[in-house]
C-alpha atoms as a PDB file:
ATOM      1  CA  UNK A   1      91.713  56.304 -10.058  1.00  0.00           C
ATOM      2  CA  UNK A   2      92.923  52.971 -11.413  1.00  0.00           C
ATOM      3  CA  UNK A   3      95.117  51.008  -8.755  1.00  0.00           C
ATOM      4  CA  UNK A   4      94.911  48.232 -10.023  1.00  0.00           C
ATOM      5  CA  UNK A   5      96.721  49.064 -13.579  1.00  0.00           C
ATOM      6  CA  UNK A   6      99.677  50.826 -11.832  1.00  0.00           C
ATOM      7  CA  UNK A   7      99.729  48.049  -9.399  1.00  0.00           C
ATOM      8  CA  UNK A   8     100.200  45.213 -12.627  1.00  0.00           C
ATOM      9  CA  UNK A   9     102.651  48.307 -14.512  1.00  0.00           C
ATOM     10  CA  UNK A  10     104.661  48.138 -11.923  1.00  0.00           C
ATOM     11  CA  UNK A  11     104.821  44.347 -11.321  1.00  0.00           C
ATOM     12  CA  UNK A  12     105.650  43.816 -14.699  1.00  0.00           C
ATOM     13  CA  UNK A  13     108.594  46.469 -14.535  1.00  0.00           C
ATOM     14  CA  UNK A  14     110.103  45.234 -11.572  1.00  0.00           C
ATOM     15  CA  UNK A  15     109.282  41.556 -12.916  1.00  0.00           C
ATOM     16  CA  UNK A  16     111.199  42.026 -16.123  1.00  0.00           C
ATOM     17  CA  UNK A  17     114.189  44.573 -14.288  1.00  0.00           C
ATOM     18  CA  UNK A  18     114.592  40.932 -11.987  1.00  0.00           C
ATOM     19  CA  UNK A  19     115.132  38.851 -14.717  1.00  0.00           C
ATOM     20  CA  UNK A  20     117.331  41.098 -16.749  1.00  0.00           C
ATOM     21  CA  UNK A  21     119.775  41.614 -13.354  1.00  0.00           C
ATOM     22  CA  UNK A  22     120.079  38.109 -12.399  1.00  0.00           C
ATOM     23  CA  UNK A  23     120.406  37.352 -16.035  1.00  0.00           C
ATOM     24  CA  UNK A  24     123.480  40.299 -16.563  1.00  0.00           C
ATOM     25  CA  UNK A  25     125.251  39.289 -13.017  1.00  0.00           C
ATOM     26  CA  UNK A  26     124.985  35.231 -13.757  1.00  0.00           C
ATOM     27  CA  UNK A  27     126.616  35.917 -17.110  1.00  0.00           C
ATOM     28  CA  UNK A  28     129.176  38.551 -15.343  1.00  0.00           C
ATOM     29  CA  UNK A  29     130.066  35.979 -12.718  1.00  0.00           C
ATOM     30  CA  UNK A  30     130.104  33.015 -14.996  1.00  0.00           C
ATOM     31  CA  UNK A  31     132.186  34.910 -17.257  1.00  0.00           C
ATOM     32  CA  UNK A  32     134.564  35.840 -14.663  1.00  0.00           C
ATOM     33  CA  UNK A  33     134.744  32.244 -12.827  1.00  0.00           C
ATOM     34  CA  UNK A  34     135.033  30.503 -16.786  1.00  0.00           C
ATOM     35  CA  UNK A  35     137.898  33.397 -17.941  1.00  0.00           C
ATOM     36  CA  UNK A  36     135.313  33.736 -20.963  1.00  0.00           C
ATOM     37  CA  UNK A  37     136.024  37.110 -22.118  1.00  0.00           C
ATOM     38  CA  UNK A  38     133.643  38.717 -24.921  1.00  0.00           C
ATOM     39  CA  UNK A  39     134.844  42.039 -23.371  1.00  0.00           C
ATOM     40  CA  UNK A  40     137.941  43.140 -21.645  1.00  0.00           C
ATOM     41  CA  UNK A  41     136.298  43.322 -18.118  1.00  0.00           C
ATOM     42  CA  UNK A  42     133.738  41.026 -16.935  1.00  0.00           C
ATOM     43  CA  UNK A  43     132.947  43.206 -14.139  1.00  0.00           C
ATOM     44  CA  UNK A  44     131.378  45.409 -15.994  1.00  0.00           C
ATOM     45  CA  UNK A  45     128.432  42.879 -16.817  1.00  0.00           C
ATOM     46  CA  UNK A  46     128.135  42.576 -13.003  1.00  0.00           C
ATOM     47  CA  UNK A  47     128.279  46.271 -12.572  1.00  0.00           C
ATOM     48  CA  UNK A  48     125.783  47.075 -15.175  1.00  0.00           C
ATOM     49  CA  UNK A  49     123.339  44.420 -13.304  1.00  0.00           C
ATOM     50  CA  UNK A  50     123.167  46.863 -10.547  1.00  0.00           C
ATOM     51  CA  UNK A  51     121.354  49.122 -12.789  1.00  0.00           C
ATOM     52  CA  UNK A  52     117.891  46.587 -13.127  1.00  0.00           C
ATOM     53  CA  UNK A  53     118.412  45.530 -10.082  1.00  0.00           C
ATOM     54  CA  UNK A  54     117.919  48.737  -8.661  1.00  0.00           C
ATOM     55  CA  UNK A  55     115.309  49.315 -10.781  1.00  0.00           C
ATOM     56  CA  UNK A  56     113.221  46.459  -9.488  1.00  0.00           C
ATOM     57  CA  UNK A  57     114.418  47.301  -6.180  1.00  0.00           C
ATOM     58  CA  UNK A  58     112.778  50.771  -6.113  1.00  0.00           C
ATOM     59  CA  UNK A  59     109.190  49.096  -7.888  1.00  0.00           C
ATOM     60  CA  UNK A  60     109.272  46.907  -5.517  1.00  0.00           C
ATOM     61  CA  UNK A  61     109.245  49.379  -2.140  1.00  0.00           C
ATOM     62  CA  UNK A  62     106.785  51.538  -4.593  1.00  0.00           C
ATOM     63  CA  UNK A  63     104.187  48.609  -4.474  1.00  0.00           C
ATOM     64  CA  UNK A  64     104.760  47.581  -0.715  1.00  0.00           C
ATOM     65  CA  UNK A  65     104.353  50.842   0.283  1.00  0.00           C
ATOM     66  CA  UNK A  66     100.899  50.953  -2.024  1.00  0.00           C
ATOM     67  CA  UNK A  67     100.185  47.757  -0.080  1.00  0.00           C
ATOM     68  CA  UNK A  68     100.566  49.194   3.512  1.00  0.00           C
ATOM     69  CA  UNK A  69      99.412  52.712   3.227  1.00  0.00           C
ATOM     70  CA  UNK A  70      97.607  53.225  -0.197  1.00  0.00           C
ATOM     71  CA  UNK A  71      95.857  56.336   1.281  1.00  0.00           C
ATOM     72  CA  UNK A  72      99.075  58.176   1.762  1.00  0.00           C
ATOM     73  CA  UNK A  73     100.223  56.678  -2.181  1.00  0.00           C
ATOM     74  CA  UNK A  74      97.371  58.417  -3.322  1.00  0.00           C
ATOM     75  CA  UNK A  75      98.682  61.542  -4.265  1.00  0.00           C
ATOM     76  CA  UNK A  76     101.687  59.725  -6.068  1.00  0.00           C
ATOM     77  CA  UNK A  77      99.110  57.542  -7.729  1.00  0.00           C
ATOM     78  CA  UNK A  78      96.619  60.342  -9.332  1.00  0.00           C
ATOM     79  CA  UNK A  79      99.941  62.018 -10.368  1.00  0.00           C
ATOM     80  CA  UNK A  80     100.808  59.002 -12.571  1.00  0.00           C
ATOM     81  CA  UNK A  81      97.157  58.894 -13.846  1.00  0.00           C
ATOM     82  CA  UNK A  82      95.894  62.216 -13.908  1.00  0.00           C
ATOM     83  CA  UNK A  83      95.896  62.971 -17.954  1.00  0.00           C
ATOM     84  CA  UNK A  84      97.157  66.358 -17.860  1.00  0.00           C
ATOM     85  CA  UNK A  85     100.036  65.630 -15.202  1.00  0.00           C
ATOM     86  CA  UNK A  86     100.886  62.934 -17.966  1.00  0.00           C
ATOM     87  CA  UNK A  87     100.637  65.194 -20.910  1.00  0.00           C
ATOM     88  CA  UNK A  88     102.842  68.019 -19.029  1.00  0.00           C
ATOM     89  CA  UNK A  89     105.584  65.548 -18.274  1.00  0.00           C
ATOM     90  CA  UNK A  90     105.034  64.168 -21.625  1.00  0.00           C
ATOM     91  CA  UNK A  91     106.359  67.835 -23.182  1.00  0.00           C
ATOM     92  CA  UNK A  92     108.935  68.005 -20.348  1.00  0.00           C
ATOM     93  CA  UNK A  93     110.099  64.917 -21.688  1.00  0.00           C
ATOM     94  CA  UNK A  94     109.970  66.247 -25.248  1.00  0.00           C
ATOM     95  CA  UNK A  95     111.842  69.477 -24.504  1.00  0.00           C
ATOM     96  CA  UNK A  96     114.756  67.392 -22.764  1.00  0.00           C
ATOM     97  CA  UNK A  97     115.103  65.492 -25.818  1.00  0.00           C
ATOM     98  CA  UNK A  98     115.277  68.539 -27.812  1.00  0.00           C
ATOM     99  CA  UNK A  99     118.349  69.622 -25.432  1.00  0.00           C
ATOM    100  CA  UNK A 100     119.963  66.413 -25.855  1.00  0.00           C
ATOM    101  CA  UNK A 101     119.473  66.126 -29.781  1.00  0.00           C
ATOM    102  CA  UNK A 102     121.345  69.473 -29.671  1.00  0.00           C
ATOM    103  CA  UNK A 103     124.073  68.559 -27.578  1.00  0.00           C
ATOM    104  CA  UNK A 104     124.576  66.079 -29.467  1.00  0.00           C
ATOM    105  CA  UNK A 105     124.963  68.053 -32.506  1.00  0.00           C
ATOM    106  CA  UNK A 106     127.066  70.393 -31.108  1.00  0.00           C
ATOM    107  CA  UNK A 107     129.206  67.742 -29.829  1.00  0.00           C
ATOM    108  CA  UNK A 108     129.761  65.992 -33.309  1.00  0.00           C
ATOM    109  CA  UNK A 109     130.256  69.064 -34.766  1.00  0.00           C
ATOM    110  CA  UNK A 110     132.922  70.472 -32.490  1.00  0.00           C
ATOM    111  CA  UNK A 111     134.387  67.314 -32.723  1.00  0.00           C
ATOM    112  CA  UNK A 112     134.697  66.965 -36.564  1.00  0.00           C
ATOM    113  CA  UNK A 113     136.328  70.540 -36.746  1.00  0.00           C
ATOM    114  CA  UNK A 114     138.483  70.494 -34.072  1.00  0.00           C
ATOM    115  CA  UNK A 115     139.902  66.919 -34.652  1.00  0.00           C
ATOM    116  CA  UNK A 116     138.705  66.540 -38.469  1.00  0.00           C
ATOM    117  CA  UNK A 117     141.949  63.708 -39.096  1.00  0.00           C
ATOM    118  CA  UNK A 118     140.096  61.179 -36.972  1.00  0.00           C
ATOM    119  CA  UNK A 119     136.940  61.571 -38.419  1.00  0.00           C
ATOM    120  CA  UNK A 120     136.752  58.277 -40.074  1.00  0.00           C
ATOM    121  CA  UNK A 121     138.919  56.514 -38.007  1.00  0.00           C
ATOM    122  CA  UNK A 122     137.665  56.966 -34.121  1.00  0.00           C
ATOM    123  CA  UNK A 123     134.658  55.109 -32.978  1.00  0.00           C
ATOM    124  CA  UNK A 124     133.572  58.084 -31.173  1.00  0.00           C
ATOM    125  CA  UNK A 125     132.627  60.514 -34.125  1.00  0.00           C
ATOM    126  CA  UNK A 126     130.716  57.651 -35.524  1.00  0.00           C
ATOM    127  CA  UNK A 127     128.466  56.924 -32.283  1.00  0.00           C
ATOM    128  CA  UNK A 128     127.566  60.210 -32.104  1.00  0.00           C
ATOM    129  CA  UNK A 129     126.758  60.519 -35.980  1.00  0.00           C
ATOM    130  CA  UNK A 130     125.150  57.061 -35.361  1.00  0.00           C
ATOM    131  CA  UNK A 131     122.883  59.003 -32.214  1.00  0.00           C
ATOM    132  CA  UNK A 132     121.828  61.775 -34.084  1.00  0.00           C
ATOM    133  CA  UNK A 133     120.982  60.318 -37.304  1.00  0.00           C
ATOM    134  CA  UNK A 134     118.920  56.958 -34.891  1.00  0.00           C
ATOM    135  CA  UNK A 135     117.363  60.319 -32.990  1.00  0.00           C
ATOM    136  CA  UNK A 136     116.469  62.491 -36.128  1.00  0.00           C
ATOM    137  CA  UNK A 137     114.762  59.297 -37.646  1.00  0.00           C
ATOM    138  CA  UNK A 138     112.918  58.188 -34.466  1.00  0.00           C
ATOM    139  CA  UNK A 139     111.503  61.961 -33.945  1.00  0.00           C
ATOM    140  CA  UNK A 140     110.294  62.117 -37.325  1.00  0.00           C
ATOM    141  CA  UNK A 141     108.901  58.270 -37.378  1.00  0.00           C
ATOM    142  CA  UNK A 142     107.469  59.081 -34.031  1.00  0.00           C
ATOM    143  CA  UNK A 143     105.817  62.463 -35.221  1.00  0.00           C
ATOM    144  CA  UNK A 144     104.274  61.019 -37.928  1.00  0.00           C
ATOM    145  CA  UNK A 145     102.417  58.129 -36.019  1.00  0.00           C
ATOM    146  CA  UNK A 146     101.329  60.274 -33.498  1.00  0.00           C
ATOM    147  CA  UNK A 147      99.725  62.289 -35.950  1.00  0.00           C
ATOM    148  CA  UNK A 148      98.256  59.023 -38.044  1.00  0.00           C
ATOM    149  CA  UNK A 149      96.920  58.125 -34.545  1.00  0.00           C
ATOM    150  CA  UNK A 150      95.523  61.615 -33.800  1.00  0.00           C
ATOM    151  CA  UNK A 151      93.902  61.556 -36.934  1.00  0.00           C
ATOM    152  CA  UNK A 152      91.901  58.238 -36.651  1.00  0.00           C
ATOM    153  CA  UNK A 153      90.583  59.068 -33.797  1.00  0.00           C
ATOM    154  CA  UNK A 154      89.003  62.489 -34.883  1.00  0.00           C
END
């Protein structure tokens, strides 16, 4: 069992969640203070900091608690490095993107035909035409690399 790589994964996670939070809730308050508006509601920039923050927040209590107890982390850790706990959440992950890619399928499609005047003209048909197509591409791009790499190593 590797510690020590989980320990620097998840320093550099909750490093890089830090500076993206402050970064997002300096901007939002600076915004707000200035009355600089690139969007209609600054707050949102300070509410969407929340999200790294939190992020770093929970990495952070994940590696003090690895720091004060490791032998009670331990089954946490081998779950992250065990290669077939990996490879079954790896599929899990696969399947749930398979759900979503449909959903979002069905929900351009149901959109189109039961509002097919605003097709070209609302933002929201085009998102989710924009989704599918950027998750159709990316699942065939990542197929085929994951083959290439499957291959090279054989």
């Amino acid at each position: 069992m590797n510690t020590e790589k989980i320990v620097k994964e998840a320093r550099v996670i909750m490093i890089f969640c830090s500076i993206v939070g402050v970064l997002l809730l300096g901007a939002g308050i600076v915004f707000s203070i200035l009355d600089v508006s690139f969007i209609s509601n600054n707050g949102a920039i300070v509410g969407l900091s929340l999200i790294p923050l939190s992020v770093a927040f929970v990495y952070y209590l994940k590696l003090s608690r690895i720091k004060k107890s490791p032998q009670k982390m331990k089954n946490i850790l081998i779950s992250e490095s065990d290669e077939r706990l990996v490879a079954l959440k790896n599929e899990a992950d696969a399947k749930a993107f398979k759900i979503i890619q449909g959903t979002i399928f069905f929900t351009y499609m149901g959109y189109t035909l039961m509002v097919p005047g605003d097709v070209f003209e609302s933002i929201g048909w085009w998102i989710l035409m924009s989704l599918l197509l950027v998750s159709s591409i990316s699942q065939s791009i990542l197929t085929m690399k994951v083959m290439k790499n499957s291959s090279s190593e054989d």
